[in-house]
Each structure stands twice: as structure tokens, then as C-alpha cells.
C-alpha atoms as a PDB file:
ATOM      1  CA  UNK A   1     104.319  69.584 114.300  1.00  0.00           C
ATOM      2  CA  UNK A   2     102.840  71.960 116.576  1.00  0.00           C
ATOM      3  CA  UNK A   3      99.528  72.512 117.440  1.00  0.00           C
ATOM      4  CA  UNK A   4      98.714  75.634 116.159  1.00  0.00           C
ATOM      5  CA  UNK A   5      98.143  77.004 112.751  1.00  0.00           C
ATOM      6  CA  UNK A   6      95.569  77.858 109.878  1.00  0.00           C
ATOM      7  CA  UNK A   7      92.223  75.405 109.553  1.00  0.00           C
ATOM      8  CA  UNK A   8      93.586  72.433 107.638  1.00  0.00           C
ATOM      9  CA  UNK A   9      96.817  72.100 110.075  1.00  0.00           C
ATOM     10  CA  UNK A  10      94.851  71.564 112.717  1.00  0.00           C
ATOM     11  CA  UNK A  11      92.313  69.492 110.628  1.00  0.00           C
ATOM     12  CA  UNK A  12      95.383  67.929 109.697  1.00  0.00           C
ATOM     13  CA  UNK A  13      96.191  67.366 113.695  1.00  0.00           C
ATOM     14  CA  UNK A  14      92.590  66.106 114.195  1.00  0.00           C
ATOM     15  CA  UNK A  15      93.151  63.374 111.947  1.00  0.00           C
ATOM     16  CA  UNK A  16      96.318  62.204 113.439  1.00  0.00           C
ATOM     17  CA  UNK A  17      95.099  62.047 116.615  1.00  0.00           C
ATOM     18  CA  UNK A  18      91.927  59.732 115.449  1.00  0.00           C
ATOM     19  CA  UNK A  19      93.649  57.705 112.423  1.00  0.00           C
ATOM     20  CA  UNK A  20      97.600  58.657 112.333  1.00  0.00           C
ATOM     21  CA  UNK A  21      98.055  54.786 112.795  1.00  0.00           C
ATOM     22  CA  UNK A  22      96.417  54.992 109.538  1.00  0.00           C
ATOM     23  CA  UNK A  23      99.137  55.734 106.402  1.00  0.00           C
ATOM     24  CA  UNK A  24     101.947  54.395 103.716  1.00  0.00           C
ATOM     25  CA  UNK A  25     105.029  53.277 105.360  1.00  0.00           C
ATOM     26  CA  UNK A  26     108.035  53.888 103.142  1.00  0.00           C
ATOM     27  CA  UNK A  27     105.599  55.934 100.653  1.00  0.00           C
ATOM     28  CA  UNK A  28     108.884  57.449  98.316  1.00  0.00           C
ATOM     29  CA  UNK A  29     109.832  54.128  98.086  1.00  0.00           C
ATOM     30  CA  UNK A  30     106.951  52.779  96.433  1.00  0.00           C
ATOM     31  CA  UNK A  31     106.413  55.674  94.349  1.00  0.00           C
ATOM     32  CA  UNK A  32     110.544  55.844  93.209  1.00  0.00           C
ATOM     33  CA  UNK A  33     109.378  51.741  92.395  1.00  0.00           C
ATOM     34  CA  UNK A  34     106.529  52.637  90.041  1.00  0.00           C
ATOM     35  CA  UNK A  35     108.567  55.619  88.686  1.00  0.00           C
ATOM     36  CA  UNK A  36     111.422  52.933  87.987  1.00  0.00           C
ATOM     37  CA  UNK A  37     108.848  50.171  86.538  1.00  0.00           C
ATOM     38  CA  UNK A  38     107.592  52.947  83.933  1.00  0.00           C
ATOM     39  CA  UNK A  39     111.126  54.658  82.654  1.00  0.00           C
ATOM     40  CA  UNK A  40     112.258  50.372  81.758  1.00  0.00           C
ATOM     41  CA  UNK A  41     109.027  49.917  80.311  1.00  0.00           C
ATOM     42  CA  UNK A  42     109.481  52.957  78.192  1.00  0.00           C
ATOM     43  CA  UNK A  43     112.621  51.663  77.171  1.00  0.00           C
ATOM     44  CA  UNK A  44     111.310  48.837  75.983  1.00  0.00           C
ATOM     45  CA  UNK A  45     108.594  50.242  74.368  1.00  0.00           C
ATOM     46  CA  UNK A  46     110.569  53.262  72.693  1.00  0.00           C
ATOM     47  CA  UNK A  47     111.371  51.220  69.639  1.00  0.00           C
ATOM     48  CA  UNK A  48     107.660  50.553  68.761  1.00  0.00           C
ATOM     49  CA  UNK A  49     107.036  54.124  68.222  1.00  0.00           C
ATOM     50  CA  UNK A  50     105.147  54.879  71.806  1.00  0.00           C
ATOM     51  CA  UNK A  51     105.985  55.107  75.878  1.00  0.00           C
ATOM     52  CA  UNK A  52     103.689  53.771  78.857  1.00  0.00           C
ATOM     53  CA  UNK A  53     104.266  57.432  80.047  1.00  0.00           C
ATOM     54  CA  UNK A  54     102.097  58.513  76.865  1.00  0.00           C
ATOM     55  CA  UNK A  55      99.341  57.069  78.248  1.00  0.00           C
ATOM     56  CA  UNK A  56     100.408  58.229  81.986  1.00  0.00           C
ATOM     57  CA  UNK A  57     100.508  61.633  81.516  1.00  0.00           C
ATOM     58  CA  UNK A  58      98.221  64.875  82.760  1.00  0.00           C
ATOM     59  CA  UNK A  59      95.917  66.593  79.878  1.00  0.00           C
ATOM     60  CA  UNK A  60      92.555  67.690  80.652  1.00  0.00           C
ATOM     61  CA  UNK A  61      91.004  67.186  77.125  1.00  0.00           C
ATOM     62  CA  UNK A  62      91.705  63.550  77.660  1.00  0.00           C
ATOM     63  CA  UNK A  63      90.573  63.221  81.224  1.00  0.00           C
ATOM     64  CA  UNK A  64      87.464  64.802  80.468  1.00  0.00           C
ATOM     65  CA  UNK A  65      87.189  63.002  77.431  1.00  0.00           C
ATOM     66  CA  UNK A  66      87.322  59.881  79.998  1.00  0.00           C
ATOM     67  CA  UNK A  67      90.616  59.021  80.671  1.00  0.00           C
ATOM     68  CA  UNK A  68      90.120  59.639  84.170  1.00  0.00           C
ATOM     69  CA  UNK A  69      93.293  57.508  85.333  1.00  0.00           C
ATOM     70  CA  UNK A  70      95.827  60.469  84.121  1.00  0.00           C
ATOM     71  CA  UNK A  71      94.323  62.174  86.897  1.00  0.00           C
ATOM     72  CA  UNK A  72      96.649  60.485  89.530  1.00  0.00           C
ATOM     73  CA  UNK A  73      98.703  57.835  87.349  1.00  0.00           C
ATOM     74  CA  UNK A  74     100.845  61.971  86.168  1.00  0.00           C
ATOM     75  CA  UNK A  75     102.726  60.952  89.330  1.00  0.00           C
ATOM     76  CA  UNK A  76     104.165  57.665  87.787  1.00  0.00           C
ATOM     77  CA  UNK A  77     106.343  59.254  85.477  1.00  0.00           C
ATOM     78  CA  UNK A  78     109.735  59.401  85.171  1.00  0.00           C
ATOM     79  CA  UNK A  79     111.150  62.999  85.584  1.00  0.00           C
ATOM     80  CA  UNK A  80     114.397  62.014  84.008  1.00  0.00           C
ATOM     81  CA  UNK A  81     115.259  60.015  80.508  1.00  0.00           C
ATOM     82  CA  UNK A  82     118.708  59.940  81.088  1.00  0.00           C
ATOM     83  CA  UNK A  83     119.541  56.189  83.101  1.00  0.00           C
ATOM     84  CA  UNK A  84     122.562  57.962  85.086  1.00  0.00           C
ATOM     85  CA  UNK A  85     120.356  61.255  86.072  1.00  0.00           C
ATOM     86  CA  UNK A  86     117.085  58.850  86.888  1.00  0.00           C
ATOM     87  CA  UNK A  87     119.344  57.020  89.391  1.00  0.00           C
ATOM     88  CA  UNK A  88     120.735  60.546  91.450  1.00  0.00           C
ATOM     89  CA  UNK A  89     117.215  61.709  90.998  1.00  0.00           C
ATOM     90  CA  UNK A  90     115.860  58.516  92.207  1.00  0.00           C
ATOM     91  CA  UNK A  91     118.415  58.284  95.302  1.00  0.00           C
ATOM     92  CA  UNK A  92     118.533  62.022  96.168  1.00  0.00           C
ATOM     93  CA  UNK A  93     113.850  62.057  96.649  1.00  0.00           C
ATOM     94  CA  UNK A  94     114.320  58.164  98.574  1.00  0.00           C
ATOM     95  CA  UNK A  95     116.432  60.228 101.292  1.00  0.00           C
ATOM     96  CA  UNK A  96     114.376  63.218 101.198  1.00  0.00           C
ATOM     97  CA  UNK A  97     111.274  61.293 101.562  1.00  0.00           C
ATOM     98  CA  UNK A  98     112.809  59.236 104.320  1.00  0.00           C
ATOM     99  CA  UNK A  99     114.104  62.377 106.533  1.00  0.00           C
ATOM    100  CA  UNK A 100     110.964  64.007 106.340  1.00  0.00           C
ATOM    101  CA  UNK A 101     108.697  60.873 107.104  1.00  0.00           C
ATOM    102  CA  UNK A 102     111.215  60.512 109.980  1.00  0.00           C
ATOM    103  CA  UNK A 103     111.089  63.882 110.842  1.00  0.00           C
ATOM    104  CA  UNK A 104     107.279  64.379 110.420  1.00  0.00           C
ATOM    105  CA  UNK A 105     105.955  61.056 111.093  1.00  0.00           C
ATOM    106  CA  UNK A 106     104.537  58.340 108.290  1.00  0.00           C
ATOM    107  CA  UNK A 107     100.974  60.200 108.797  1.00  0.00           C
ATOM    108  CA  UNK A 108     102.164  63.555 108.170  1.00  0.00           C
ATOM    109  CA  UNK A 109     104.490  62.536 105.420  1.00  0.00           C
ATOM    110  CA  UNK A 110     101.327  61.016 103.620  1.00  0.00           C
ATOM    111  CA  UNK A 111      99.945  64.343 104.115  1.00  0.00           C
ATOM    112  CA  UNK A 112     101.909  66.399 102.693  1.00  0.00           C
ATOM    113  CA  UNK A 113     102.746  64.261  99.502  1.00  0.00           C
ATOM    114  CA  UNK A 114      99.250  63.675  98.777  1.00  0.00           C
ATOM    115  CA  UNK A 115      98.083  67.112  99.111  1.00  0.00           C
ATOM    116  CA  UNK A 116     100.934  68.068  96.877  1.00  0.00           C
ATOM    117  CA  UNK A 117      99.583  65.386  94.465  1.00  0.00           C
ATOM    118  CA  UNK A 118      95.777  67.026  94.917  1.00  0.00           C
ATOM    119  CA  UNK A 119      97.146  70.536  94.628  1.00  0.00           C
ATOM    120  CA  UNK A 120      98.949  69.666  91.440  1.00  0.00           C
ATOM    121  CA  UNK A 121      95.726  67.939  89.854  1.00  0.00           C
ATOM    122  CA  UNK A 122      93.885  71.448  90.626  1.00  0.00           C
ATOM    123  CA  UNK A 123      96.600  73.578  89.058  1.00  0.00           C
ATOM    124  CA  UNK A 124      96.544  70.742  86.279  1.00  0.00           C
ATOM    125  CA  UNK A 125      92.858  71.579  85.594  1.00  0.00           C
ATOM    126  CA  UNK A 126      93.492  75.221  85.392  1.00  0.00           C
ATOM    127  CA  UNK A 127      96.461  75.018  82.844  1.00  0.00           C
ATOM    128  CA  UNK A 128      95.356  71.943  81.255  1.00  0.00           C
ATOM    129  CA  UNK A 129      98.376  70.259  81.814  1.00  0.00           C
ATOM    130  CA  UNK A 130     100.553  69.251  84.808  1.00  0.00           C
ATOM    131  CA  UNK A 131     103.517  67.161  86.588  1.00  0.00           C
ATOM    132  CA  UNK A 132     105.447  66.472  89.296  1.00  0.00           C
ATOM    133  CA  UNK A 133     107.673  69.099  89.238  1.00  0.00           C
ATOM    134  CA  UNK A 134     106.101  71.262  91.565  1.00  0.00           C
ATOM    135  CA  UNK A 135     104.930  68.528  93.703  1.00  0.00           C
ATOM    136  CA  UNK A 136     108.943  67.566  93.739  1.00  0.00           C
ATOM    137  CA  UNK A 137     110.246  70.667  94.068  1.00  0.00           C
ATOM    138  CA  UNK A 138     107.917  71.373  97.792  1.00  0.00           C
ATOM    139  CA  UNK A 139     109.693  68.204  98.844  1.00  0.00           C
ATOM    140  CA  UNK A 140     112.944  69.624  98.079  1.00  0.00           C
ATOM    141  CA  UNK A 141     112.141  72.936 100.019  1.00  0.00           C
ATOM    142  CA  UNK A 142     110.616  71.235 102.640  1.00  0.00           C
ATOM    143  CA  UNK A 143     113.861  69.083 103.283  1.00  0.00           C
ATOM    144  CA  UNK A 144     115.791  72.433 103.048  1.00  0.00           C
ATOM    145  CA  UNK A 145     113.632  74.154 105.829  1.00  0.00           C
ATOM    146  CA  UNK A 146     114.080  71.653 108.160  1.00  0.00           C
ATOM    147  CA  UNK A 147     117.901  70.522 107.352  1.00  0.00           C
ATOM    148  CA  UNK A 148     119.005  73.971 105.908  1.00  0.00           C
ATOM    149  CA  UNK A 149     122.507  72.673 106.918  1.00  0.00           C
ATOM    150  CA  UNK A 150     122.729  69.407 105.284  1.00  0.00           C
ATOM    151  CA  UNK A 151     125.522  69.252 102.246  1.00  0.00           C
ATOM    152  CA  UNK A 152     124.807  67.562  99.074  1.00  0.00           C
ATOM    153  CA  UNK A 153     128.099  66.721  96.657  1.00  0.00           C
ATOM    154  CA  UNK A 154     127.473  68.585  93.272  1.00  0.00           C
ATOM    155  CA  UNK A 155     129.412  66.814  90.593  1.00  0.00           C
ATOM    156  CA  UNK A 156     130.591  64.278  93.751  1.00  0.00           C
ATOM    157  CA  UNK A 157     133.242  66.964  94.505  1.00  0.00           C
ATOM    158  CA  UNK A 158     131.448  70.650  95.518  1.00  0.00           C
ATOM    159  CA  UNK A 159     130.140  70.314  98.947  1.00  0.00           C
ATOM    160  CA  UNK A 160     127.017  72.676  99.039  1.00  0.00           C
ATOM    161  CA  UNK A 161     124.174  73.584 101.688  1.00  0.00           C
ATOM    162  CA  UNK A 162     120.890  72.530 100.887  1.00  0.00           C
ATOM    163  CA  UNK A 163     119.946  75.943 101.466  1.00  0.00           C
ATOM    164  CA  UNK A 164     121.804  77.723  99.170  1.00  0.00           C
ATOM    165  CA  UNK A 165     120.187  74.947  96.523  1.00  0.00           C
ATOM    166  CA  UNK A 166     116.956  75.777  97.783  1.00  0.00           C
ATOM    167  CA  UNK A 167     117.501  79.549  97.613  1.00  0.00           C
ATOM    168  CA  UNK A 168     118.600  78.989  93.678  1.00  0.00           C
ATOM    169  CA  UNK A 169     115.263  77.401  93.250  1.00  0.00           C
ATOM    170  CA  UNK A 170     113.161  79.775  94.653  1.00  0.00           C
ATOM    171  CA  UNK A 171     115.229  82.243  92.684  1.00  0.00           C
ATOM    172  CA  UNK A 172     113.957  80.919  89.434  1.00  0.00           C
ATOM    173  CA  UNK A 173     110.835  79.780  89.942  1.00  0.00           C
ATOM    174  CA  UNK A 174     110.064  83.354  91.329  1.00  0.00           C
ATOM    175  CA  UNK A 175     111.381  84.415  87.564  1.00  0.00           C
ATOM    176  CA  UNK A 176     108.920  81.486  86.176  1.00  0.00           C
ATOM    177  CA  UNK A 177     106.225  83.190  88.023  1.00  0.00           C
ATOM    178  CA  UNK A 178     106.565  86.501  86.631  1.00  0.00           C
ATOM    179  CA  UNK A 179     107.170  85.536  82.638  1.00  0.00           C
ATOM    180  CA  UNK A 180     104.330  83.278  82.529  1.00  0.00           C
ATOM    181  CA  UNK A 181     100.803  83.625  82.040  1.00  0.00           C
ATOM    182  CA  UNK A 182      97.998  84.049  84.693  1.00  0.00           C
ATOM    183  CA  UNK A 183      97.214  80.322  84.580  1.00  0.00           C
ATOM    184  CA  UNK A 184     101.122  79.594  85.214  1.00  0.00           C
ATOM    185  CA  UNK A 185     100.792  81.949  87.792  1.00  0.00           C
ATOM    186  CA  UNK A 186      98.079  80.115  89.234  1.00  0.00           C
ATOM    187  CA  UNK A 187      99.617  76.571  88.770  1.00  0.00           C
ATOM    188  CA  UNK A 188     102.421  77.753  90.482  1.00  0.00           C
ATOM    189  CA  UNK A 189     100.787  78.905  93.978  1.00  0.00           C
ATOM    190  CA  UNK A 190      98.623  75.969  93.915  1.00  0.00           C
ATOM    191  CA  UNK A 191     100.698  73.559  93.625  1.00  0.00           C
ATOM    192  CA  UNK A 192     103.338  75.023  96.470  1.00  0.00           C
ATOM    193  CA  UNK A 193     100.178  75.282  98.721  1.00  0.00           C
ATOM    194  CA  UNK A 194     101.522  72.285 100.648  1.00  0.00           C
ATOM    195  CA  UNK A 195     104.629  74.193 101.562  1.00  0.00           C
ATOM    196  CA  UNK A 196     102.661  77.151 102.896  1.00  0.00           C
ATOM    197  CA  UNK A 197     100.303  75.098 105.181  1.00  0.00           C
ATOM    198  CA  UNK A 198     102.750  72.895 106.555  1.00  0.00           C
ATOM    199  CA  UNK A 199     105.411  75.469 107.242  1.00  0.00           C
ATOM    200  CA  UNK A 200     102.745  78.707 108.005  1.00  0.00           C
ATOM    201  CA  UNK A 201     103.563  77.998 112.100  1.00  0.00           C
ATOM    202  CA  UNK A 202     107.213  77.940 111.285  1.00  0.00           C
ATOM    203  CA  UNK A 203     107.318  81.343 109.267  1.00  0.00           C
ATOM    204  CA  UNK A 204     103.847  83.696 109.933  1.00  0.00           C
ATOM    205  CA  UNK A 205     104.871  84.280 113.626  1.00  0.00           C
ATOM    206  CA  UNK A 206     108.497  85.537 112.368  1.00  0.00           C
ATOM    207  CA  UNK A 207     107.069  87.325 109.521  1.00  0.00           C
ATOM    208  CA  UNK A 208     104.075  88.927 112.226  1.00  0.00           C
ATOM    209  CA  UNK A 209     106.833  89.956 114.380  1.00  0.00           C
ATOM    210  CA  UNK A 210     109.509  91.224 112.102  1.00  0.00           C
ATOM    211  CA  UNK A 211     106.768  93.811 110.584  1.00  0.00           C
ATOM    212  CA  UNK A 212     105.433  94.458 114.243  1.00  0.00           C
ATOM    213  CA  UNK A 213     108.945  95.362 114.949  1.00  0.00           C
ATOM    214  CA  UNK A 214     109.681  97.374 112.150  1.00  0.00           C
ATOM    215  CA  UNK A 215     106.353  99.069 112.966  1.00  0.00           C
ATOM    216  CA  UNK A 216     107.487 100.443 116.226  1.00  0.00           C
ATOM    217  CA  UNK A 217     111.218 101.320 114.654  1.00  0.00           C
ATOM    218  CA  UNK A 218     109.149 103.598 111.957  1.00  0.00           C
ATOM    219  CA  UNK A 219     107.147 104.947 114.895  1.00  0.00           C
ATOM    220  CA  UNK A 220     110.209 105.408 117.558  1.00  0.00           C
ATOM    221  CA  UNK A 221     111.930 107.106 114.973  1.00  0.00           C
ATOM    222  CA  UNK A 222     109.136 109.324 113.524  1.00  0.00           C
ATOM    223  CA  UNK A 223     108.580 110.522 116.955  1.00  0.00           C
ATOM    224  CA  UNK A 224     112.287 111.557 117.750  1.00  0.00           C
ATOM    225  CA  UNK A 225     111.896 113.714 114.439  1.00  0.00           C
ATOM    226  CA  UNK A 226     109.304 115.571 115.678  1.00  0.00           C
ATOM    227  CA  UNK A 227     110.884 116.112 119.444  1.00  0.00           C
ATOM    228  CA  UNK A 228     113.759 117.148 117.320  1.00  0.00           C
ATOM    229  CA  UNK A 229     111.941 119.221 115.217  1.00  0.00           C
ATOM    230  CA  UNK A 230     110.156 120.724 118.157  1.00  0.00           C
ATOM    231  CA  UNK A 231     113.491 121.332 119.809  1.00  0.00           C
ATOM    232  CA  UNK A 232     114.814 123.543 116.948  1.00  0.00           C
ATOM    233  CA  UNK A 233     111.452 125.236 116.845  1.00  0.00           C
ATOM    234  CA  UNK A 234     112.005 126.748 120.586  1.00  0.00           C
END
């Protein structure tokens, strides 16, 4: 992490300098745990006619109606039914969670996931609805930003760079983001705020400088027009 950045990075910075003794060790591993717990309970459950993830999930109406533990308990639940795809998904976010709290640091890990999970709540409240797809999918990207080169098996045979995965992602959520509504819209960009403020020192400065530089090409090359133009003119 570096020290610069926009005003909750370095609020961010503040706090790990005062409390960054302070966090979850092994957070994805506890939250993989309760993810676990609920898909066997709704297993067990399924033949009664209801889930523990029905009474898990995000909806507004029912928060405000005072169910105010579906605020945070969205998190719990399983993004997979299938027992073979739970396990990969279950495996693949342990490792990503681990390389990025080893990466970052257990305080800035916490961070990060837990301002995804707050983002996600806010976008929840504007669309009435919400998961952890989003909040998932910044942990994938953020994984691919800082190991761009790392290879992940698809199908245990096709060696592919996280990268290229990420780019495919980005790809379609970008098409997500322009066929839905405004509040999907909205949803969307808050809940990849996360990404932004964690990775702004990482990308701004490039971004700054690339249009600086194509600033001055546009300008070097609009003023050999007009010596050139000047030239033909005497």
C-alpha cells in the first residue's frame, strides 16, 4: 500500500497505523465456513419445503419491515447449489482471500472485504435487492491486478492467465451495465467502489499521464501542421 491516494486510502492508512493490530485473521476462511454450514443446512432443509438461505437473503421490504439481520447475514449464502461447483468455488475465494491478505496485510484485507460488504448493502438499498456477486467478483479482480500472471486450470486441463479471466469479466459486466436499468447501473458502481479506492494509486497516475502524453502528441503534431502549412504558404 502506498501512502498516497484519495481521502479514505489514507483514512484507511490512518487506521492502520493506530489499530492495524486490530482485524480477522484468516477472514475467507471463516466466511467459506459459514457459507459451507448454510448450503448442508439447506440440504437438509430442502425436503421440508424451505432453505436457511430464505431467511438469509437481501430484500429491503423485509429489512425495513424489521428483519434487520438480512442486512449483513446476504453474505452467508451459498453462491453455488451444485456440491462439485460449491467446492471449486469454495477453494478457488480461500486462495484468493489468502494471497491478498498476504499480499495486503490481515488489516487491509478486512478492509477491503468489509467495505465491499457495506458497498453492496448500499447498492442493495437502491435496487432493493442484493448479493455477493459483486462483492466476489472485486476479489477476483483484485487478485488479477496484483497476480495478472497467475494460471488457473479451466476444466483441470486449459492453463489460463488470471488476466485474461478477469478481462472476460469486465467484458460482461460492462454489457450488464449498459442493458440494465439506472438502479443496476447504480448497484453496479457501488458495489465495485472497493476496487476503485484500493487500486486508484495503482491506475490514476498511469491514466493522468497517458492523457498528459497524448495531450502534448495532439499539440506537437498540430503545431508541425501549421509550420507545414506555413511553409507551403511562402
Amino acid at each position: 500500500m502506498t501512502k498516497r491516494g484519495i481521502f479514505l486510502l489514507k483514512w484507511l492508512h490512518r487506521l492502520n497505523y493506530k489499530y492495524g493490530r486490530h482485524y480477522i485473521t484468516n477472514l475467507m476462511l471463516y466466511i467459506i465456513i459459514a457459507q459451507t454450514a448454510v448450503y448442508i443446512s439447506n440440504y437438509f432443509f430442502a425436503s421440508r419445503g424451505f432453505t436457511v438461505s430464505d431467511y438469509l437473503y437481501f430484500d429491503r421490504s423485509l429489512i425495513l419491515a424489521g428483519q434487520i439481520w438480512r442486512i449483513v447475514t446476504f453474505i452467508f449464502i451459498p453462491p453455488q447449489t451444485n456440491a462439485i461447483f460449491m467446492f471449486f468455488f469454495m477453494y478457488l475465494y480461500y486462495m484468493i482471500g489468502q494471497a491478498l491478505e498476504r499480499t495486503w496485510g490481515g488489516f487491509y484485507f478486512n478492509a477491503y472485504y468489509f467495505l465491499g460488504v457495506i458497498l453492496s448493502i448500499a447498492g442493495g438499498f437502491i435496487t432493493g435487492f442484493s448479493n455477493i456477486t459483486y462483492l466476489n467478483l472485486s476479489l477476483f479482480l483484485a487478485f488479477a491486478i496484483l497476480f495478472p500472471n497467475q494460471q488457473f486450470l479451466i476444466f483441470f486441463i486449459i492453463p489460463v492467465k488470471v488476466k485474461y479471466l478477469a478481462i472476460i469479466d469486465v467484458v460482461f459486466l460492462a454489457i450488464a451495465f449498459v442493458f440494465t436499468d439506472w438502479s443496476g447501473k447504480a448497484a453496479i458502481l457501488v458495489s465495485l467502489l472497493n476496487l476503485v479506492i484500493f487500486f486508484w494509486d495503482e491506475f490514476f497516475p498511469k491514466l493522468r499521464d497517458r492523457w498528459r502524453f497524448r495531450k502534448i502528441r495532439s499539440s506537437w503534431k498540430n503545431n508541425n501542421r501549421i509550420t507545414y502549412l506555413d511553409g507551403e504558404d511562402n
